[in-house]
C-alpha atoms as a PDB file:
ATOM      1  CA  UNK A   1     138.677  98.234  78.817  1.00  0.00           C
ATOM      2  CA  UNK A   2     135.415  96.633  79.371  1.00  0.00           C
ATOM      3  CA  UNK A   3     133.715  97.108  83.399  1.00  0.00           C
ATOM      4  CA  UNK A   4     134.376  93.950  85.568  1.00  0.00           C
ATOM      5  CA  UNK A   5     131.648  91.782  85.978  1.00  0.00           C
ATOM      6  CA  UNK A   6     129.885  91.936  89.223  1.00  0.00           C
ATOM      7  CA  UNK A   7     128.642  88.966  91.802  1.00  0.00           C
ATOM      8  CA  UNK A   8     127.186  85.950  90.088  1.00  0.00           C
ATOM      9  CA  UNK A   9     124.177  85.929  88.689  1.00  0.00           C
ATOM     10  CA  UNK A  10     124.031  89.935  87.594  1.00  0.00           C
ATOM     11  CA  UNK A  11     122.494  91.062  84.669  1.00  0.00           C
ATOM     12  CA  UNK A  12     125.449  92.441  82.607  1.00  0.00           C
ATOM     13  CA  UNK A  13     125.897  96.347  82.345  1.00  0.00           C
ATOM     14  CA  UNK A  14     125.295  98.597  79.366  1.00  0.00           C
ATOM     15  CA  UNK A  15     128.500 100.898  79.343  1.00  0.00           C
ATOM     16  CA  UNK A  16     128.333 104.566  78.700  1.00  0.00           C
ATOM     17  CA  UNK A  17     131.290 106.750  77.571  1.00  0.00           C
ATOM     18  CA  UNK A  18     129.898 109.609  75.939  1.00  0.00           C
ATOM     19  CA  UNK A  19     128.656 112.690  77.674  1.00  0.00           C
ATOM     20  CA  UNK A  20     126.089 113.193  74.629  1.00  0.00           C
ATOM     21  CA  UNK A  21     124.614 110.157  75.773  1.00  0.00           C
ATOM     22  CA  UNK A  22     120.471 110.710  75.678  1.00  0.00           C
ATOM     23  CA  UNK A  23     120.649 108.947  79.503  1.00  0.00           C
ATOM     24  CA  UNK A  24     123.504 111.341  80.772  1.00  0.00           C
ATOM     25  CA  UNK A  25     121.817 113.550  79.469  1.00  0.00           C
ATOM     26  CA  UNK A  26     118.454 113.271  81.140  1.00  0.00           C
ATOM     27  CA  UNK A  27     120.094 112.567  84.860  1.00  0.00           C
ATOM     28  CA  UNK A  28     121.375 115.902  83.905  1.00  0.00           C
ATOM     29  CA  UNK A  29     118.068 117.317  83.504  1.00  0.00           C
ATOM     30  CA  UNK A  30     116.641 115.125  86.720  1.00  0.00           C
ATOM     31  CA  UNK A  31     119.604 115.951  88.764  1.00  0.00           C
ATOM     32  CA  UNK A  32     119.468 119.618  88.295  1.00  0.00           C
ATOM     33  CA  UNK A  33     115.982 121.000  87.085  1.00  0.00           C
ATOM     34  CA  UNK A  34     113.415 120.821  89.731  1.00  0.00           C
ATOM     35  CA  UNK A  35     110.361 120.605  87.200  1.00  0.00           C
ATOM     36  CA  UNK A  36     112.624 118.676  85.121  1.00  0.00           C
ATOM     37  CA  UNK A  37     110.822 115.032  86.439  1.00  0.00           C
ATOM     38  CA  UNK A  38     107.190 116.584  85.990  1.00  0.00           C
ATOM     39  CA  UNK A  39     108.211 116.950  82.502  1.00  0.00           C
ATOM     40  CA  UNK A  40     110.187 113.386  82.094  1.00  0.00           C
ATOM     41  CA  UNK A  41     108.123 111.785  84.055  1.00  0.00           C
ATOM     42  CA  UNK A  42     111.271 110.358  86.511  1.00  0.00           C
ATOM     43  CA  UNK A  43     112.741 111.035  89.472  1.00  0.00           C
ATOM     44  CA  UNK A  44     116.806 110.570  90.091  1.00  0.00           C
ATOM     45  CA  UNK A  45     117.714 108.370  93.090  1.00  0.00           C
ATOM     46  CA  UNK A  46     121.284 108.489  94.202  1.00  0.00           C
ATOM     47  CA  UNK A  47     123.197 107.267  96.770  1.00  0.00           C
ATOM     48  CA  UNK A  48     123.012 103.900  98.929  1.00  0.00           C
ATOM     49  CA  UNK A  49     120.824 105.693 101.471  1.00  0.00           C
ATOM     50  CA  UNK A  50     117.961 106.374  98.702  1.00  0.00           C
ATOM     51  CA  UNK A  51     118.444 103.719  96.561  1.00  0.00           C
ATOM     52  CA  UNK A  52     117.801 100.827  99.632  1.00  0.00           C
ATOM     53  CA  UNK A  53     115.031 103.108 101.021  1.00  0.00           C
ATOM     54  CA  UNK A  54     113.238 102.858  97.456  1.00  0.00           C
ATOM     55  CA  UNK A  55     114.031  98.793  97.538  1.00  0.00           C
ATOM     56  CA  UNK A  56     112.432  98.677 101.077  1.00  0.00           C
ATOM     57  CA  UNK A  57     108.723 100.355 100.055  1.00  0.00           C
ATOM     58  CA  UNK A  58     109.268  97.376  97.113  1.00  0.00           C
ATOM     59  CA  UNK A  59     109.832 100.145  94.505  1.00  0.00           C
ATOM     60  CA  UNK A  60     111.407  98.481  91.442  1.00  0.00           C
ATOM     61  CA  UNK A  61     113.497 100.887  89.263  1.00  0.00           C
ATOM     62  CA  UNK A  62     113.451 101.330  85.673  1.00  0.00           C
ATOM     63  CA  UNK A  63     117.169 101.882  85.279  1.00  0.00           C
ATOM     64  CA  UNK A  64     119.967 101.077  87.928  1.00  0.00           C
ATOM     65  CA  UNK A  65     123.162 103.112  87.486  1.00  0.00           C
ATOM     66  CA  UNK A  66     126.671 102.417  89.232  1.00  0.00           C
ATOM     67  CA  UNK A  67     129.670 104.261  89.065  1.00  0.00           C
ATOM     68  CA  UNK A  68     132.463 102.281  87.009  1.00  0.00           C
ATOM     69  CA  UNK A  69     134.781 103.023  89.700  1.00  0.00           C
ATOM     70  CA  UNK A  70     132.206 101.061  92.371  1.00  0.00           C
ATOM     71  CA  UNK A  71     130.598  98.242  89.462  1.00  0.00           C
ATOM     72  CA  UNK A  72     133.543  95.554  90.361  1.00  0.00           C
ATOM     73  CA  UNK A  73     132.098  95.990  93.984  1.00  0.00           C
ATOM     74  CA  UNK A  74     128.749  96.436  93.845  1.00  0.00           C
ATOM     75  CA  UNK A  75     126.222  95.016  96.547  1.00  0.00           C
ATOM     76  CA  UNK A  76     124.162  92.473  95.532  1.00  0.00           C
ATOM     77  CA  UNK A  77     121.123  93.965  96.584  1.00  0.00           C
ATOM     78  CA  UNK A  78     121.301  96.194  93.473  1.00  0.00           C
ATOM     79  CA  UNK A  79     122.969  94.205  90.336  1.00  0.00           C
ATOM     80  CA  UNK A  80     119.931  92.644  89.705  1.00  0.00           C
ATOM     81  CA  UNK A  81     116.751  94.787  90.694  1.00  0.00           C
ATOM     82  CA  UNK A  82     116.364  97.213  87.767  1.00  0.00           C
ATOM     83  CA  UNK A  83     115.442  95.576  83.973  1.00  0.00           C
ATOM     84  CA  UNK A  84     118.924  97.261  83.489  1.00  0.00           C
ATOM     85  CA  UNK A  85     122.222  97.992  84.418  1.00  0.00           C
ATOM     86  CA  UNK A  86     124.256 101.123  83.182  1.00  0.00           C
ATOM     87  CA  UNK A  87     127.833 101.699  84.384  1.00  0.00           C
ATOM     88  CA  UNK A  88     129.194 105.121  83.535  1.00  0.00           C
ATOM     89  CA  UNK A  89     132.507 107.019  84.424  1.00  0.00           C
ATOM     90  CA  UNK A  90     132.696 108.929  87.181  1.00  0.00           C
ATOM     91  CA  UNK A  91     133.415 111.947  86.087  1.00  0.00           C
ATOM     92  CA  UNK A  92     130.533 111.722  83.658  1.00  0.00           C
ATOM     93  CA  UNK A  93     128.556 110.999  85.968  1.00  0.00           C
ATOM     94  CA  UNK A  94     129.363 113.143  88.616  1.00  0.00           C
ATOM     95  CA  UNK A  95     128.131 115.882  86.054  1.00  0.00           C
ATOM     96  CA  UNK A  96     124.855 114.697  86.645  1.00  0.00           C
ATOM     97  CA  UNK A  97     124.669 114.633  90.485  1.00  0.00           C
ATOM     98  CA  UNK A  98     123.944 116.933  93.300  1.00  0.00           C
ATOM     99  CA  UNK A  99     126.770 115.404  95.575  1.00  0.00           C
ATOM    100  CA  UNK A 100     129.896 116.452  95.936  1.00  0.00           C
ATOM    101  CA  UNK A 101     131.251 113.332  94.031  1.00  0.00           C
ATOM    102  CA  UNK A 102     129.402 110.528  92.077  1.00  0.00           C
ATOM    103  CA  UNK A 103     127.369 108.249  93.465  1.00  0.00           C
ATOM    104  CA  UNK A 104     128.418 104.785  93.581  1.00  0.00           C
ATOM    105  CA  UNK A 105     124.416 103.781  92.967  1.00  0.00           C
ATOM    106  CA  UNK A 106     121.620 105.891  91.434  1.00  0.00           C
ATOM    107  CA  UNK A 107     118.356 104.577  90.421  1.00  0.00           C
ATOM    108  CA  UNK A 108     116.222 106.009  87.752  1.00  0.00           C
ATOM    109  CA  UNK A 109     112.695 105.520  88.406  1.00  0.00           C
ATOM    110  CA  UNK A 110     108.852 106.224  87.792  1.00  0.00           C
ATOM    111  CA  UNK A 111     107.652 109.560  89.013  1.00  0.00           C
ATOM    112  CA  UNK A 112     105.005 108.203  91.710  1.00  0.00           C
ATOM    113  CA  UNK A 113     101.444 109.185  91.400  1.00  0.00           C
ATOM    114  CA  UNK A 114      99.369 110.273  94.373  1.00  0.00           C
ATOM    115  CA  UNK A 115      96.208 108.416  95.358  1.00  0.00           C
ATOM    116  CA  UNK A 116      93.339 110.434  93.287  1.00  0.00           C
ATOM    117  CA  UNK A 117      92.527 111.974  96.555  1.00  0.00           C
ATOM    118  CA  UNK A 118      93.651 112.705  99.976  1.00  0.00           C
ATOM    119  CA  UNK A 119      92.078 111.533 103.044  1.00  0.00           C
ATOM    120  CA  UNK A 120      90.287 114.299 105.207  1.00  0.00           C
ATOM    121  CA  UNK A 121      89.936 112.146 108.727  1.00  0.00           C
ATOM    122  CA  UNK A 122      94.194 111.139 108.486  1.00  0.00           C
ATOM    123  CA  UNK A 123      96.788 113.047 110.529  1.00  0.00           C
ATOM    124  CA  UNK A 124      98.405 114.984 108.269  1.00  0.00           C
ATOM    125  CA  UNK A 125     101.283 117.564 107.573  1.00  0.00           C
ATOM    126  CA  UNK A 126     100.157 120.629 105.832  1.00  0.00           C
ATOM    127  CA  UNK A 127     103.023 122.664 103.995  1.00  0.00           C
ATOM    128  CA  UNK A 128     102.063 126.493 103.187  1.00  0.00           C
ATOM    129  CA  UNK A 129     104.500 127.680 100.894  1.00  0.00           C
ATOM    130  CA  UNK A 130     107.784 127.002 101.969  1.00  0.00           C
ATOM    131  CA  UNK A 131     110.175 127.516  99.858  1.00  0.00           C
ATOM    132  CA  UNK A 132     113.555 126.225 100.895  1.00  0.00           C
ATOM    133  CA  UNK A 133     114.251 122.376  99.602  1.00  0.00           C
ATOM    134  CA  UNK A 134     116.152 121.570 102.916  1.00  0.00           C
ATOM    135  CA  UNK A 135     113.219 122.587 104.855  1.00  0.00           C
ATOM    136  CA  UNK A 136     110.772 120.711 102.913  1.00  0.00           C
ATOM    137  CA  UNK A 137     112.898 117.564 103.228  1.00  0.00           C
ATOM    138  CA  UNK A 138     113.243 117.424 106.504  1.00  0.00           C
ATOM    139  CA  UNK A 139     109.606 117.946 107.171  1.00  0.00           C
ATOM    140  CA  UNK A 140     109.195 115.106 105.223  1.00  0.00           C
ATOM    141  CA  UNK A 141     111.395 113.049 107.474  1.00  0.00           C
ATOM    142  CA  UNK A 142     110.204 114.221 110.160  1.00  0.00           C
ATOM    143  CA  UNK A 143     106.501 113.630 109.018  1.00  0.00           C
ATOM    144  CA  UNK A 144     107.486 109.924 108.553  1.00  0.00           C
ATOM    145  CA  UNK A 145     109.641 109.329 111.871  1.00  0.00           C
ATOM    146  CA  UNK A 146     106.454 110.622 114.039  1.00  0.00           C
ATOM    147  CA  UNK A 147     103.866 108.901 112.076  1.00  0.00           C
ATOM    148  CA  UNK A 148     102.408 111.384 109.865  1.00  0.00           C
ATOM    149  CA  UNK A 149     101.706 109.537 106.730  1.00  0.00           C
ATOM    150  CA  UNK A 150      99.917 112.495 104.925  1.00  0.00           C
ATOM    151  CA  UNK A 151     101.809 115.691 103.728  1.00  0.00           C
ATOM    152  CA  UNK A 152      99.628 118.320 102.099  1.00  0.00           C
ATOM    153  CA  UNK A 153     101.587 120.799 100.335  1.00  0.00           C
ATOM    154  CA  UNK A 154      99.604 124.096  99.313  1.00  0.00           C
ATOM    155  CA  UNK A 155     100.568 125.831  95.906  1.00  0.00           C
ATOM    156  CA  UNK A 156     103.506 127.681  96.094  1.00  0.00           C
ATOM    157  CA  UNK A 157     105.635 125.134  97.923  1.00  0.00           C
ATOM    158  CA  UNK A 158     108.919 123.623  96.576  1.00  0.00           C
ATOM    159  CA  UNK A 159     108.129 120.522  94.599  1.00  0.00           C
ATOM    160  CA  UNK A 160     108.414 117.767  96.687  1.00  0.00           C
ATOM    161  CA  UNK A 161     109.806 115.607  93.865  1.00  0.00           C
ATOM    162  CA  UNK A 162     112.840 117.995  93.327  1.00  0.00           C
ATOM    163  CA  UNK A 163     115.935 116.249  93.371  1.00  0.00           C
ATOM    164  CA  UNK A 164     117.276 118.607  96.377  1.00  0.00           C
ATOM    165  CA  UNK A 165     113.693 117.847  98.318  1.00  0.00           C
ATOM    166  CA  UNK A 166     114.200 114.407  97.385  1.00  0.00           C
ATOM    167  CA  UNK A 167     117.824 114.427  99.026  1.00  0.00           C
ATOM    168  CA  UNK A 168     116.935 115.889 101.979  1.00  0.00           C
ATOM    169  CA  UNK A 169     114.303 113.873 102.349  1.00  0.00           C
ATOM    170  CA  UNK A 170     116.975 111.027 102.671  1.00  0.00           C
ATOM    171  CA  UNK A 171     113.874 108.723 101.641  1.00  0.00           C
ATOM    172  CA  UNK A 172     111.014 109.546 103.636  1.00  0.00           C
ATOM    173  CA  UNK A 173     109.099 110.542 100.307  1.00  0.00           C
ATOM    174  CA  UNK A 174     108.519 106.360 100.102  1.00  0.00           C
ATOM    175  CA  UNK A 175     106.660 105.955 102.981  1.00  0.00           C
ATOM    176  CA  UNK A 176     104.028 108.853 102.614  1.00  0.00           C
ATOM    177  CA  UNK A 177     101.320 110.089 100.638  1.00  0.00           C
ATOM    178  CA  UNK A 178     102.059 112.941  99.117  1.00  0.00           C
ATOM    179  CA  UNK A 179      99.695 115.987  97.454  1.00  0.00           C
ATOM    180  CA  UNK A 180     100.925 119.348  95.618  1.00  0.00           C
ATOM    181  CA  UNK A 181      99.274 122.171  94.693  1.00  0.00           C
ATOM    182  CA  UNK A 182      96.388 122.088  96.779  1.00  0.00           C
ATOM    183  CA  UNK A 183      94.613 124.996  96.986  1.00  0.00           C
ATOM    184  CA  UNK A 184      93.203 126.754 100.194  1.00  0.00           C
ATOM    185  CA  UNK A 185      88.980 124.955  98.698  1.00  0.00           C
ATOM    186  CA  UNK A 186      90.641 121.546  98.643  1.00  0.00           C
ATOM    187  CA  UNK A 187      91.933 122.266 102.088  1.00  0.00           C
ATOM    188  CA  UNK A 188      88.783 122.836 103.855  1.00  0.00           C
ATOM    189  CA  UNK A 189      87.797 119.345 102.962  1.00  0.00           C
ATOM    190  CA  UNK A 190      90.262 118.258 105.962  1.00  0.00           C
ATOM    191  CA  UNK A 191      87.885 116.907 108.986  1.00  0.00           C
ATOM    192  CA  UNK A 192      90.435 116.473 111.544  1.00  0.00           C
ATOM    193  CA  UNK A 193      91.478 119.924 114.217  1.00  0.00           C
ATOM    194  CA  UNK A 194      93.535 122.084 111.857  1.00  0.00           C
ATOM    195  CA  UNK A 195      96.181 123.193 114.243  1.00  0.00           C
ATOM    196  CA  UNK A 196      98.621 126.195 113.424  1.00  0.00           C
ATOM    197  CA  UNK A 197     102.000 127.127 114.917  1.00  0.00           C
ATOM    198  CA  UNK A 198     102.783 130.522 115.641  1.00  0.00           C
ATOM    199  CA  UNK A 199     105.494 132.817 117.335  1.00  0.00           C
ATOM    200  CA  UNK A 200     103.611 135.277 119.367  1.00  0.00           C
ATOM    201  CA  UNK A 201      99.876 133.862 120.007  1.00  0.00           C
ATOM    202  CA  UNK A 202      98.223 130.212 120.829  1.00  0.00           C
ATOM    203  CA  UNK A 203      98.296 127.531 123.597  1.00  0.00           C
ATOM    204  CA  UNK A 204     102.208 126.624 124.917  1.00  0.00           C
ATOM    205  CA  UNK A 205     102.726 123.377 123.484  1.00  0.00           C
ATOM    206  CA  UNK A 206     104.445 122.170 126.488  1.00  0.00           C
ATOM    207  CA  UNK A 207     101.518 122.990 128.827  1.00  0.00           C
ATOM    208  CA  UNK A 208      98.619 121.685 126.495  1.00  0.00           C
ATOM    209  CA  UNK A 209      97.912 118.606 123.900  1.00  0.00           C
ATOM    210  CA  UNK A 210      97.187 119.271 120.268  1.00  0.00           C
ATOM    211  CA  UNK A 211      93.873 117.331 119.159  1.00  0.00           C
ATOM    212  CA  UNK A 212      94.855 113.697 117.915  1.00  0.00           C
ATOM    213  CA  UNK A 213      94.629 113.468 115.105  1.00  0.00           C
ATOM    214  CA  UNK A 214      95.531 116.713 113.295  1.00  0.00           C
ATOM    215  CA  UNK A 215      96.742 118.366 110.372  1.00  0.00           C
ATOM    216  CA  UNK A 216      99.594 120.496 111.843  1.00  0.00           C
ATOM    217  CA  UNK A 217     100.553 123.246 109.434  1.00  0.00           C
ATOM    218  CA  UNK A 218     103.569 124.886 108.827  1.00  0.00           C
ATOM    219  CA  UNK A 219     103.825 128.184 107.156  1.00  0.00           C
ATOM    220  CA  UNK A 220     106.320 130.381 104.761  1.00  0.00           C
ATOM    221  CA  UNK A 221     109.492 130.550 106.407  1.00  0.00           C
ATOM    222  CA  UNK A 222     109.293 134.338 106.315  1.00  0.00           C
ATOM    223  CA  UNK A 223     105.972 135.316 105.839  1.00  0.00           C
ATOM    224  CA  UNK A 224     104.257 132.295 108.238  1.00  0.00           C
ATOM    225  CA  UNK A 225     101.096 130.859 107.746  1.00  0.00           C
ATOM    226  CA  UNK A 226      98.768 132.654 105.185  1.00  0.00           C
ATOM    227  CA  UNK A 227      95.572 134.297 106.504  1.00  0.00           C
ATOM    228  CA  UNK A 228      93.151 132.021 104.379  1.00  0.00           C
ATOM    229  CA  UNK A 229      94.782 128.827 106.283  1.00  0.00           C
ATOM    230  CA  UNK A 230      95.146 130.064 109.203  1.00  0.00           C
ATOM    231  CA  UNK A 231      91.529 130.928 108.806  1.00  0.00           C
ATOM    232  CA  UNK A 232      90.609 127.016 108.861  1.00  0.00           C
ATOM    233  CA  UNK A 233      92.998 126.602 111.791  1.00  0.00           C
ATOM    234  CA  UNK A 234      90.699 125.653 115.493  1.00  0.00           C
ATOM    235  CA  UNK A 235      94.070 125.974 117.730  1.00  0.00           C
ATOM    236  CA  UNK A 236      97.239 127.714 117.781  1.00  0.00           C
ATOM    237  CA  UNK A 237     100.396 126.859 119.432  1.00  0.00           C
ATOM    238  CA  UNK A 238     103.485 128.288 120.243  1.00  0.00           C
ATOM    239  CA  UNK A 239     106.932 126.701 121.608  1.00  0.00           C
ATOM    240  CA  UNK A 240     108.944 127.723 124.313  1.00  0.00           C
ATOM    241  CA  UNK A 241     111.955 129.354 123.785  1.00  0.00           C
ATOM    242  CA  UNK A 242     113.844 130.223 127.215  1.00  0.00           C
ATOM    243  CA  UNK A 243     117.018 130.842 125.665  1.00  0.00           C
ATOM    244  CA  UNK A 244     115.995 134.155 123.997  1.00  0.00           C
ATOM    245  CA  UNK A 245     115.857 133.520 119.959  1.00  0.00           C
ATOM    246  CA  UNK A 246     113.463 135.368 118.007  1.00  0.00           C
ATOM    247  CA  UNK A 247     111.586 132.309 116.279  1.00  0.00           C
ATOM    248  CA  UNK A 248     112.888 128.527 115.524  1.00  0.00           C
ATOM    249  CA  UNK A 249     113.486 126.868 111.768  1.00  0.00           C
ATOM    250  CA  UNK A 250     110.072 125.939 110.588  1.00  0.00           C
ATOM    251  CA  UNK A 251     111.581 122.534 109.899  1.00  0.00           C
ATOM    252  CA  UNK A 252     113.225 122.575 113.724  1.00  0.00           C
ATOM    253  CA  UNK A 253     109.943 123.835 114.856  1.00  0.00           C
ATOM    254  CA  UNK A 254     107.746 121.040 112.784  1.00  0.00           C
ATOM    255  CA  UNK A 255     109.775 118.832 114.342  1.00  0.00           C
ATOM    256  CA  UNK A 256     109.247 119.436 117.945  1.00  0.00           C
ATOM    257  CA  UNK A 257     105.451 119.357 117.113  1.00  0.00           C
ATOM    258  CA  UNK A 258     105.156 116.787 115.282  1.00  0.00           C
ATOM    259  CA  UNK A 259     107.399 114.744 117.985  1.00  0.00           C
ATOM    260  CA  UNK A 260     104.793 116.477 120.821  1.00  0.00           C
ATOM    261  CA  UNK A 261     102.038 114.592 118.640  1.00  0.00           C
ATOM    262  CA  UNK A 262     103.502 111.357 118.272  1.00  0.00           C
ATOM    263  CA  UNK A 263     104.666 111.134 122.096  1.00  0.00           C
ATOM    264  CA  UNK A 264     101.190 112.412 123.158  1.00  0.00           C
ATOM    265  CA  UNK A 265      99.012 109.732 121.075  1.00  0.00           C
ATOM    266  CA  UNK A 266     101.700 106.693 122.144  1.00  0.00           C
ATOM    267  CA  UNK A 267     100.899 107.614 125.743  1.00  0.00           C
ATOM    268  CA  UNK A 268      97.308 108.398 125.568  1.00  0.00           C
ATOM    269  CA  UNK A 269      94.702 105.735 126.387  1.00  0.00           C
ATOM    270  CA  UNK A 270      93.639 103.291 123.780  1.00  0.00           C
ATOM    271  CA  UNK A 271      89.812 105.422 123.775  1.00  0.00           C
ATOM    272  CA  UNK A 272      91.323 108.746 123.325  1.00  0.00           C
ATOM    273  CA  UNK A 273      92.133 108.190 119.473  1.00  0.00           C
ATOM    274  CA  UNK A 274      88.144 107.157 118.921  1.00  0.00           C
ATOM    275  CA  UNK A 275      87.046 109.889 121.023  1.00  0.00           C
ATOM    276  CA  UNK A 276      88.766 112.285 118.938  1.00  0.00           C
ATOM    277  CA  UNK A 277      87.461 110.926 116.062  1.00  0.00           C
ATOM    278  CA  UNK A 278      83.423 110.733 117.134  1.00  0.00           C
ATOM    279  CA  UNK A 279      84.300 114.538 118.917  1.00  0.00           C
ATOM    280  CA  UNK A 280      84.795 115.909 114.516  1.00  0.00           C
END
């Protein structure tokens, strides 16, 4: 039985049955690899969430997939952005995904390229190795909620294109500029404060303000910043912790920072920003 035909004006689906099929077969790969779309070239959107966040940034993907259980229902938003249309069973397809279940919508799309080079004078989020994807994600998000839109992530950090970065990410990768594999050289081009947290030495952040703007940096979620960055950093703070825990989740703590930062700057005076600046 052929897929029902969605809302008017759709461009008609390609149907896939076979698990063998060279597309099922590369969501595989992009779904489950995490150097899998440095080698394809692709990154593997699923879910609503992802898929409209993409859409919003005016991202166009190369392939749109829908579940055939959710094809007779799909939004109209998505039946006619991609070239193509692919429905394919769930249970084929849930083979390729990270969720618990299929996604109704996935988008296959163009790995995106950084600029050639990052800015040294932007605020920016600097990642130092951290490994977990969850953590990485959500420093992502939270770079993008509090206005960060520069993440710096030195070699030996997850991939920030890795389908479980991308998820937790939940689509913050679209709105910022991201850099990998920087070494510590390409580093100490920044020209804004570098400002480092840290668990037993530094300013409180609650009693001081971090320079504006900044490249906060977040370190190894065991090991902590590395000496050679923390080497380029001109303040160090530390957050409060009255109820007794021996250290905060880097991606908790980045969050509380990076939150201190955004607050700070929206209530500063309109000079301080320039100040800062002519101060470098």
């Amino acid at each position: 039985m052929s897929a029902a035909r969605p809302p008017h004006g759709a461009l008609a689906p390609q149907r896939i049955t076979s698990r063998d099929n060279p597309l099922l077969k590369e969501l595989r790969q992009l779904g489950g690899d995490s150097r899998a779309h440095r080698k394809l070239g692709r990154i593997w959107l699923e879910g609503d969430h992802l898929c409209r966040a993409a859409l919003d940034k005016g991202l166009v993907p190369e392939i749109a997939v829908f579940s055939e259980s959710n094809w007779p229902q799909v939004s109209a938003r998505f039946d006619d952005v991609a070239p193509k249309n692919v429905v394919i069973p769930d249970r084929l397809l849930a083979e390729a995904s990270g969720l618990e279940s299929a996604p109704p919508v996935g988008f296959v799309m163009a790995l995106p390229v950084a600029p050639a080079a990052f800015d040294p004078l932007a605020a920016s989020v600097v990642l130092d190795r951290l490994q977990d994807a969850g953590n990485v994600g959500s420093l992502l998000r939270s770079a993008a909620a509090f206005g960060f839109r520069q993440v710096l992530a030195a070699k030996g950090t997850a991939a920030l294109w890795s389908p479980k970065v991308l998820r937790a990410g939940m689509g913050a990768h679209f709105g910022l500029a991201l850099f990998e594999g920087l070494d510590v050289a390409a580093l100490r081009t920044l020209r804004v404060p570098v400002v480092a947290t840290s668990s037993h030495r530094g300013e409180w952040l609650h009693a001081g303000a971090p320079p504006s703007p900044c490249a906060w940096v977040f370190g190894h979620e065991g090991q902590g910043v590395s000496p050679d960055i923390e080497d380029m950093a001109s303040h160090f703070v530390r957050i409060a912790q009255p109820g007794g825990e021996e250290s905060l989740n880097v991606a908790a703590a980045g969050a509380i920072c990076l939150h201190a930062s955004a607050t700070r700057e929206l209530a500063a005076p309109p000079h301080r920003a320039k100040a800062a600046a002519s101060d470098i």
